[in-house]
Protein backbone atom coordinates (compact mmCIF):
# COMPACT_ATOMS: atom_id res chain seq x y z
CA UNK A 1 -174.34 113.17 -147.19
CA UNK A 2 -175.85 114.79 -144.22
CA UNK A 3 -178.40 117.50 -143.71
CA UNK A 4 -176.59 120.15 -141.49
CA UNK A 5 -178.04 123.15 -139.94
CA UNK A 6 -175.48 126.01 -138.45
CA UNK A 7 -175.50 129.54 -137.80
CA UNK A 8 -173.31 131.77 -139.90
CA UNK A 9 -172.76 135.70 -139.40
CA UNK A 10 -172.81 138.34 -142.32
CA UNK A 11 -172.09 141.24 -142.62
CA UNK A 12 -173.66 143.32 -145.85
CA UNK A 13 -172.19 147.01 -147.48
CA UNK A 14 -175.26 148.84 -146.37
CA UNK A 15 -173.99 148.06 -142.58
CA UNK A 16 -176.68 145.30 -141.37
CA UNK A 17 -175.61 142.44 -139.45
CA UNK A 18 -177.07 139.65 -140.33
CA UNK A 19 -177.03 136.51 -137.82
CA UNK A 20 -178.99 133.91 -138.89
CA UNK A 21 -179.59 130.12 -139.26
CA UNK A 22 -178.57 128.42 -142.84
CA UNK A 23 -179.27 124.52 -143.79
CA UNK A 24 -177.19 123.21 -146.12
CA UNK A 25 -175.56 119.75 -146.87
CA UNK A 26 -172.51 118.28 -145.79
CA UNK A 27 -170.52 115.54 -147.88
CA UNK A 28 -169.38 112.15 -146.41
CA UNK A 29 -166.02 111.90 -144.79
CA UNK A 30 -162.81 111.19 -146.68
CA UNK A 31 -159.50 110.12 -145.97
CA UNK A 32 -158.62 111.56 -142.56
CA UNK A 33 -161.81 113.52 -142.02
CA UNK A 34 -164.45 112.86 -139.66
CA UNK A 35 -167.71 113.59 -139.19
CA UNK A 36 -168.73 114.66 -135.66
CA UNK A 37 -172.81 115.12 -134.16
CA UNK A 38 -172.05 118.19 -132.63
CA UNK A 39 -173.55 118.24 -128.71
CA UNK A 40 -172.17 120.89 -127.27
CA UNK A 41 -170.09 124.32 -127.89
CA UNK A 42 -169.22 127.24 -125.31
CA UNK A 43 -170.24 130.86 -126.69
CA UNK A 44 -166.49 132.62 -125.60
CA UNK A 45 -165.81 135.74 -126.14
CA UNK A 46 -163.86 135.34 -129.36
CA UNK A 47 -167.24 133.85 -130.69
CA UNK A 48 -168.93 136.90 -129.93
CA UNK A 49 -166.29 138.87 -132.10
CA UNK A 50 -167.07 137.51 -135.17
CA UNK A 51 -170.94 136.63 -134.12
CA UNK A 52 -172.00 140.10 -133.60
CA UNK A 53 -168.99 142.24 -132.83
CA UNK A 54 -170.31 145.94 -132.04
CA UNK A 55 -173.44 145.25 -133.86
CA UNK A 56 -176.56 147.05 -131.82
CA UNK A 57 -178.78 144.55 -130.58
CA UNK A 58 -180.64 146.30 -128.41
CA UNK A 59 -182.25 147.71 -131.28
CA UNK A 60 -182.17 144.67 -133.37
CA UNK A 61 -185.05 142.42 -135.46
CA UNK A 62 -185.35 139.54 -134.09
CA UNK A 63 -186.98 136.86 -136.24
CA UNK A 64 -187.53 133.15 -135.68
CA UNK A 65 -183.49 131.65 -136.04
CA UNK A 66 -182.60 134.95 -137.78
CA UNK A 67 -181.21 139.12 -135.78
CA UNK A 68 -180.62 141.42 -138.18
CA UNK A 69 -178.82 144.39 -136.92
CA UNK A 70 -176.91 147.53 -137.32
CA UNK A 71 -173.20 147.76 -137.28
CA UNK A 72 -171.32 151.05 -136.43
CA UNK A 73 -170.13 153.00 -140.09
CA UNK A 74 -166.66 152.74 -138.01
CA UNK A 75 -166.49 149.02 -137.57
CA UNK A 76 -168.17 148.32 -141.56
CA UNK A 77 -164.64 150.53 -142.69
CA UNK A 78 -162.57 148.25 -140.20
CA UNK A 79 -164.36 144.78 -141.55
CA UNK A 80 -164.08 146.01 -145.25
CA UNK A 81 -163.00 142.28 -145.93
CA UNK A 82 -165.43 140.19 -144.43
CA UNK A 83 -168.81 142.09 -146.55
CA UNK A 84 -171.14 140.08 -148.18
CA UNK A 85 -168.85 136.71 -146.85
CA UNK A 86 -170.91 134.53 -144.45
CA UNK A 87 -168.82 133.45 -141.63
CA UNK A 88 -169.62 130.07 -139.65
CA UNK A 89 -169.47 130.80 -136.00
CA UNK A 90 -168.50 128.77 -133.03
CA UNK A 91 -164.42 127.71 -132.35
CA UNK A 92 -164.81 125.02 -130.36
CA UNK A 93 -167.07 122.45 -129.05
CA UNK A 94 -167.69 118.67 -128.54
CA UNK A 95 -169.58 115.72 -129.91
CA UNK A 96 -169.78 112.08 -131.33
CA UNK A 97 -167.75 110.84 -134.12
CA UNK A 98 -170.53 108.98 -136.61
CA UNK A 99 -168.25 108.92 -139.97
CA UNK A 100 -164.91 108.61 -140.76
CA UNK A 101 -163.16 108.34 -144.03
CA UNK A 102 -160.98 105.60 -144.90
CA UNK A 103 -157.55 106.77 -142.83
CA UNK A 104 -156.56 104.66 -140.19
CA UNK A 105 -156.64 107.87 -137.72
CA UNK A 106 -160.16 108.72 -138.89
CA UNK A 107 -161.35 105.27 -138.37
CA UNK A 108 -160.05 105.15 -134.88
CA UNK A 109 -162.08 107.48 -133.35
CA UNK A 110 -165.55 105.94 -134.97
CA UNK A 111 -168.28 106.30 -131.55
CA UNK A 112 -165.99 108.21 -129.82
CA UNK A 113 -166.66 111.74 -128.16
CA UNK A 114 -163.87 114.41 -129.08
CA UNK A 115 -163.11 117.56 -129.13
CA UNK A 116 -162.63 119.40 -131.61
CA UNK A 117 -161.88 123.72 -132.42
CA UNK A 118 -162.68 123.66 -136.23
CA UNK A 119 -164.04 127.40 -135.55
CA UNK A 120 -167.63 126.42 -137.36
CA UNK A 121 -169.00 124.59 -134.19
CA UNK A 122 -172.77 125.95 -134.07
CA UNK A 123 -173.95 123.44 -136.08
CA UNK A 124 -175.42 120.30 -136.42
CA UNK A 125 -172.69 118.28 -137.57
CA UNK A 126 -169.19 119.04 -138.60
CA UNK A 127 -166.51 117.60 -140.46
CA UNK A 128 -162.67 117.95 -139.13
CA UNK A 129 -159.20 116.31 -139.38
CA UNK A 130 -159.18 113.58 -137.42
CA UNK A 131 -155.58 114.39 -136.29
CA UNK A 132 -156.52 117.56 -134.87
CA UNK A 133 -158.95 116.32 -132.01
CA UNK A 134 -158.93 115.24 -128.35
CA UNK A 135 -160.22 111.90 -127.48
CA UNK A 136 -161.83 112.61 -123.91
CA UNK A 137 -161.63 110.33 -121.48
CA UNK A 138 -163.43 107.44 -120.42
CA UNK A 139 -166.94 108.85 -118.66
CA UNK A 140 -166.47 112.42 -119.25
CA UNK A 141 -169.03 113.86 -121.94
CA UNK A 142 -169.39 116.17 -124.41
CA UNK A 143 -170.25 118.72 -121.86
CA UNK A 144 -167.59 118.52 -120.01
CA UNK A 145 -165.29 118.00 -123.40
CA UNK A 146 -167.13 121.10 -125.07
CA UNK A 147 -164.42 123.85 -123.37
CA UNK A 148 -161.20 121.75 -124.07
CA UNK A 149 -159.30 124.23 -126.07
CA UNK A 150 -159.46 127.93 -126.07
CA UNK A 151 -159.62 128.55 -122.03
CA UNK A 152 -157.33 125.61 -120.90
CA UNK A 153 -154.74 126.55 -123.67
CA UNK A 154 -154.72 130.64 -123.01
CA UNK A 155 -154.53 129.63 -119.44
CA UNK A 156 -151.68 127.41 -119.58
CA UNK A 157 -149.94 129.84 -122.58
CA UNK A 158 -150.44 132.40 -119.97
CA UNK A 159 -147.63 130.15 -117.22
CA UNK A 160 -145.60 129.07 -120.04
CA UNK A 161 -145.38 132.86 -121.95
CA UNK A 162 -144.60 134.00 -117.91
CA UNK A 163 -141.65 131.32 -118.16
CA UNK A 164 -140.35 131.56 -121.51
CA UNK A 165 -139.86 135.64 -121.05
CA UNK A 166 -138.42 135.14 -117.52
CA UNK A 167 -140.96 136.07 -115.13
CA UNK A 168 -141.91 134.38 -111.78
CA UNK A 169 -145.13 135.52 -111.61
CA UNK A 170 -148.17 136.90 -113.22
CA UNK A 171 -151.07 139.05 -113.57
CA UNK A 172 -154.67 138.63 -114.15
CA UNK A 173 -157.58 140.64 -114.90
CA UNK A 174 -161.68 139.35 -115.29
CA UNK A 175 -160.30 136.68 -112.82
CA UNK A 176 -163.29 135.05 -111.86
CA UNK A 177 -163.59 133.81 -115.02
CA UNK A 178 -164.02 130.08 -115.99
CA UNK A 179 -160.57 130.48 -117.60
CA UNK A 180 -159.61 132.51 -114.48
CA UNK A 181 -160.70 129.80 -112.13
CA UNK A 182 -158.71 127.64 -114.28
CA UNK A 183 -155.58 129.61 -113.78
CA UNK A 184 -156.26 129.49 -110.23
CA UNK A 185 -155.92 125.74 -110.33
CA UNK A 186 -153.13 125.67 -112.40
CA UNK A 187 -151.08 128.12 -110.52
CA UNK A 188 -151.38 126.78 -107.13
CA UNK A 189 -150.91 123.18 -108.79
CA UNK A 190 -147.17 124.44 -110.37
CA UNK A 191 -146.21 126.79 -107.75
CA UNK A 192 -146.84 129.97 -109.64
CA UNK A 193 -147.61 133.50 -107.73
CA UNK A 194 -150.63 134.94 -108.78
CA UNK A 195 -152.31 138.12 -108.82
CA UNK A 196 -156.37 138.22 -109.17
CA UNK A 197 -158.23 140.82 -109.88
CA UNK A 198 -162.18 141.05 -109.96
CA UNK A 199 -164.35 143.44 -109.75
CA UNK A 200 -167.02 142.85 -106.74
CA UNK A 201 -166.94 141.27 -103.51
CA UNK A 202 -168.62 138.46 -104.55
CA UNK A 203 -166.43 137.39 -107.26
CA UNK A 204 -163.49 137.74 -104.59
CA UNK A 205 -165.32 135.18 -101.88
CA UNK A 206 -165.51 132.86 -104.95
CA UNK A 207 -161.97 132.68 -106.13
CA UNK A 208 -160.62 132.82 -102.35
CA UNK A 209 -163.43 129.56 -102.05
CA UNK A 210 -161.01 127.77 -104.67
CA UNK A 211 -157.94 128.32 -102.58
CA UNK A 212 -156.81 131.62 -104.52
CA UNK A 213 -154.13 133.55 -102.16
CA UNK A 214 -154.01 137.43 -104.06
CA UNK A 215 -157.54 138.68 -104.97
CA UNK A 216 -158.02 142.41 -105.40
CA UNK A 217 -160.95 144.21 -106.26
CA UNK A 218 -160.96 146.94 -109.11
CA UNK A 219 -164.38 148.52 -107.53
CA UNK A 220 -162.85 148.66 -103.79
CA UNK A 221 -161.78 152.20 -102.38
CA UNK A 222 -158.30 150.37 -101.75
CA UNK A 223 -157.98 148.56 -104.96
CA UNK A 224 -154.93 150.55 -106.25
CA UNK A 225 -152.46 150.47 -102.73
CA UNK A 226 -154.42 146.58 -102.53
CA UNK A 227 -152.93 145.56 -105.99
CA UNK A 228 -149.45 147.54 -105.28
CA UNK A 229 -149.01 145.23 -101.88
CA UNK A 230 -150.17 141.95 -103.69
CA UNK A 231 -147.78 142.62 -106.54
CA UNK A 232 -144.81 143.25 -103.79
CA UNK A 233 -145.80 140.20 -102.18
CA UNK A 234 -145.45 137.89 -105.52
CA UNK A 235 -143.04 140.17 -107.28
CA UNK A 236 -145.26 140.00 -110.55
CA UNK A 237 -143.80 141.69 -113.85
CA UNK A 238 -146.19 140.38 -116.20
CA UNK A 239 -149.50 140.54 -116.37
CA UNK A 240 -153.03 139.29 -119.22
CA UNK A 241 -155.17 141.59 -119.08
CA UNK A 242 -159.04 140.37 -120.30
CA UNK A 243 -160.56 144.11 -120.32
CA UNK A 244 -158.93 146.00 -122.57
CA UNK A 245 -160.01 149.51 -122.43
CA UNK A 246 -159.81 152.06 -120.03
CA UNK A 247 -156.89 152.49 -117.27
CA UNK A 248 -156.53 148.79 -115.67
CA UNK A 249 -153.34 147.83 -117.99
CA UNK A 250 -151.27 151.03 -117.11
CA UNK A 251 -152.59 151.12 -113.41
CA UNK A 252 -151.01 147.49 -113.28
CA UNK A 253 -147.73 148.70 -114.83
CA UNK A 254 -147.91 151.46 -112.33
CA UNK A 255 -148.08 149.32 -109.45
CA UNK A 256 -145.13 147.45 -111.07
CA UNK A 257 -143.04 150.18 -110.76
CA UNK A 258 -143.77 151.28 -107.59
CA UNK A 259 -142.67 148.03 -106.27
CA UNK A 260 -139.61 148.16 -108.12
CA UNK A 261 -138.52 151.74 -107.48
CA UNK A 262 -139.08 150.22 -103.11
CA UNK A 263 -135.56 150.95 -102.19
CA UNK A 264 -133.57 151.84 -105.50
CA UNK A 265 -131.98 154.69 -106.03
CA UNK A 266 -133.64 157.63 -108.49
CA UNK A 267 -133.74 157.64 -111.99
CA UNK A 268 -135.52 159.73 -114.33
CA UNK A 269 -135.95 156.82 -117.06
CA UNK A 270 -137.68 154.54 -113.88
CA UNK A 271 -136.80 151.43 -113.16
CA UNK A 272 -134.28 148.81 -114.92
CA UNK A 273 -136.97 145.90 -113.77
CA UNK A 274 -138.60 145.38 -117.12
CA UNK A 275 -142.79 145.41 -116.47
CA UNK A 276 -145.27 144.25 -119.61
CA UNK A 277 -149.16 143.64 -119.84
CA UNK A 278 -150.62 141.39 -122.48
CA UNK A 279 -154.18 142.58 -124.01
CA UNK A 280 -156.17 139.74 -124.67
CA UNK A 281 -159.51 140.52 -124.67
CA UNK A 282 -161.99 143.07 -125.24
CA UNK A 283 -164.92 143.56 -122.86
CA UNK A 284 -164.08 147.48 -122.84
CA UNK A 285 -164.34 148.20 -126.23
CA UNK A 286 -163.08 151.59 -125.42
CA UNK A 287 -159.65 153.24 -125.77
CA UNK A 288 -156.46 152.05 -123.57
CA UNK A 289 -155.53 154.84 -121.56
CA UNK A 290 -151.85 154.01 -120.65
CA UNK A 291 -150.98 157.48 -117.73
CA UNK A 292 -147.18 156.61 -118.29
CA UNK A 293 -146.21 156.93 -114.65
CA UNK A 294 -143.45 153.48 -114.99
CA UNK A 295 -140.82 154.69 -116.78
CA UNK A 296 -139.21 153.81 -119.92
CA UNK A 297 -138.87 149.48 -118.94
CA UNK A 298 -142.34 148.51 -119.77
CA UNK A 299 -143.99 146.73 -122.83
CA UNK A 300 -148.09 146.41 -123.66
CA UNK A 301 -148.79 144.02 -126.34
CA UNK A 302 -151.38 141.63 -127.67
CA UNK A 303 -151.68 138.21 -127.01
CA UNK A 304 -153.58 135.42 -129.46
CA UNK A 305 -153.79 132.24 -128.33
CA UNK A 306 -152.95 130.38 -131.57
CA UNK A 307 -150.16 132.36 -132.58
CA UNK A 308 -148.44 131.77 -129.42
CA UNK A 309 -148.75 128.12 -129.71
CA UNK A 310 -147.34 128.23 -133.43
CA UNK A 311 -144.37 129.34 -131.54
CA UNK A 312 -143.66 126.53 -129.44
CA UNK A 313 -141.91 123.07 -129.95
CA UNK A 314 -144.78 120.34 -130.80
CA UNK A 315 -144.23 118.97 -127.98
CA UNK A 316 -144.41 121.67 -125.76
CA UNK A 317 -148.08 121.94 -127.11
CA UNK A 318 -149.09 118.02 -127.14
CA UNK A 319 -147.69 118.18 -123.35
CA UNK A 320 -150.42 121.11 -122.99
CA UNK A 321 -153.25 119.03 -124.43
CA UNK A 322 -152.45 116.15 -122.67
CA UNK A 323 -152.70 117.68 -119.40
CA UNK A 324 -156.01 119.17 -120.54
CA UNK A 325 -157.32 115.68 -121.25
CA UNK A 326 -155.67 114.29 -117.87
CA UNK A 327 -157.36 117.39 -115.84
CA UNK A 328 -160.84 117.60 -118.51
CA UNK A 329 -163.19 117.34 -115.15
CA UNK A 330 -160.55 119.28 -112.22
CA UNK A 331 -158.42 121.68 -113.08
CA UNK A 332 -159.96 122.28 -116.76
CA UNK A 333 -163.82 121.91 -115.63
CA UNK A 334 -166.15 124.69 -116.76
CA UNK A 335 -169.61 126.07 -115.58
CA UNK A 336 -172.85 127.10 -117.39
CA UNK A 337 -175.72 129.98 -116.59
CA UNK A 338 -177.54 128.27 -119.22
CA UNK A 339 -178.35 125.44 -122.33
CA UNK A 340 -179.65 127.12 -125.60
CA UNK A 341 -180.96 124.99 -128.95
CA UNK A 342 -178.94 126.43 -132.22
CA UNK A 343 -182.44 128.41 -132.19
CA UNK A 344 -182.61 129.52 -128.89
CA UNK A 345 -179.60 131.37 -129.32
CA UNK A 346 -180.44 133.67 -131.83
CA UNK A 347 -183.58 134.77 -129.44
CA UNK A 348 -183.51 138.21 -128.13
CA UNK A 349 -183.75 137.40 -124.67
CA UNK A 350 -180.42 134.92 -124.91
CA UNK A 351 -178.87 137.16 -127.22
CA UNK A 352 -178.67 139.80 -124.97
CA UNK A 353 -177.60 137.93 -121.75
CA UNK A 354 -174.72 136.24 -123.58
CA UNK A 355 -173.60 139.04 -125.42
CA UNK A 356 -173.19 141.01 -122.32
CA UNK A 357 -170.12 139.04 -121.33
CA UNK A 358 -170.75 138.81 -118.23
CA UNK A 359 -168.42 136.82 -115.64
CA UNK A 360 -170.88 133.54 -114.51
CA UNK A 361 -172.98 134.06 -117.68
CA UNK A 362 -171.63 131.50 -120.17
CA UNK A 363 -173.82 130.37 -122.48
CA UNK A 364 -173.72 126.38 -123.93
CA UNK A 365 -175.13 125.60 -127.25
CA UNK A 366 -176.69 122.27 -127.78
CA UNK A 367 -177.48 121.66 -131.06
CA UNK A 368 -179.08 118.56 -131.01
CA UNK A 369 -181.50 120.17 -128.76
């Protein structure tokens, strides 16, 4: 038995938010379970949907390791089924592997640093299947081990989703990104045209700095005829699309089109090139505004990362993971703004900066301080 500490997220009927930090006791490892000192875990994005969602923290009570806000009447109807349920927090992260129960598997990874995506990784200590982790490699730590999962994966579902639905290239928005940097890498490694967009100058100079070829930016005066000559220049049809709301996805389906209608002959249904933008992020909470100006050939959709891998042969995926492993410190590595204790993070000050979702402003947990 261990004495765990972890931060779980509520959400009550009379609409308050309730983030806060719970102790509570963790039994010993059995059979193929281990138990892992948890050292370090990204805050992504998809943490930040079930952390605080649309919750108002501006105007938030912030108490030592405990915010209690309000959540919109809208998004209490939406979450009907999460009330009153407290919901660990934190997909992935990395640590040491102190217990094991009495599996072979289990035992094998006694001392070692993994990681691990057991989605309750703002804690302490956790307890996972031992089958279910990545050994990292010799030198790298937990660090570097803490981001193994969610951004390498989407970014290398995003090339094989590309493949498997007969594209040749791809689209992608919030590209300056650590998992935009780390399509970069893989793109240019496999021989993949890609399209970056950004949205300052500054975040351009810094994906043309790692060797990126198409980078257009969504605040230039030119970005629209900029993104229709990139697209004709890698002959995109797909694109992931990070934002969400607002006009980016159909302006990219636009610009699509306009490269495929270069030298065809009219027709009022558009194109026969088929165009389609996966959603798979929020940071524009706001509506998609699709100004259907690319014919009738076109798909929008959503895109989840472990749904798409459920699809795929198991070793498709292990070949995925093992070049995440091979590539943990290159192609895969990550950067932090800043280091925050389990209760740092719930501080107003980090709360805010992190929640912003900012591109450069990732936030690592360390919650052995």
């Amino acid at each position: 038995m261990v004495a765990n500490r972890q931060i779980v997220s509520t959400l009550e009927a009379d609409g308050r938010l309730i983030v806060e930090l719970r102790d509570a006791d963790l039994s010993d490892p059995t059979g193929h379970e281990v138990l892992i000192r948890v050292e370090a875990a990204p805050i992504n994005p998809s943490d930040l949907g079930l952390l605080f969602g649309p919750a108002d923290l501006e105007n938030a009570d912030y108490t030592p390791g405990r915010i209690v806000a309000r959540m919109p009447d809208a998004a209490v109807r939406a979450m009907q089924g999460r009330i009153g349920e407290p919901q660990p927090v934190g997909n992935e992260g990395a640590g040491t592997v102190i217990a094991a129960g009495e599996a072979p598997e289990a035992q094998a990874l006694l001392g070692k640093i993994v990681a691990a995506i057991p989605r309750t990784m703002y804690a302490r200590y956790v307890k996972v299947d031992a089958r279910s982790c990545l050994v990292l490699p010799d030198g790298a730590t937990a660090e570097q081990g803490a981001t193994a999962f969610v951004n390498p994966l989407t970014a290398l579902s995003f090339v094989e989703a590309m493949r498997r639905e007969g594209h040749k290239a791809l689209v992608h928005t919030a590209a300056a990104s650590n998992l935009g940097q780390m399509l970069v890498r893989i793109c240019a490694a496999d021989g993949v045209p890609l399209v970056n967009i950004v949205r300052s100058p500054a975040q351009v100079a810094l994906l043309k700095g790692i060797g990126a070829e198409h980078v257009v930016d969504s605040s230039s005066a030119t970005f629209l005829p900029d993104l229709v000559a990139a697209i004709e220049a890698t002959g995109a049809t797909i694109g992931f699309d990070a934002i969400g709301g607002g006009k980016l996805a159909g302006q990219i389906l636009s610009a699509m089109e306009q490269v495929a209608n270069r030298g065809a002959s009219y027709s009022r249904y558009g194109s026969d090139i088929f165009k389609k933008v996966y959603i798979y992020g929020g940071l524009d909470m706001g509506p998609t505004v699709l100004n259907r100006s690319f014919g009738f050939g076109w798909a929008v959709g959503g895109f989840l990362l472990f749904p798409f891998l459920g699809t795929l042969e198991p070793e498709a995926v292990e070949q995925m993971r093992q070049r995440v492993r091979d590539e943990l410190t290159t192609t895969f590595a990550s950067h932090f703004k800043a280091r925050v204790t389990l209760e740092q993070a719930l501080t107003r000050e980090a709360a805010l900066t992190y929640n912003a979702r900012a591109t450069g402003e990732k936030y690592l947990i360390v919650p052995q301080g």
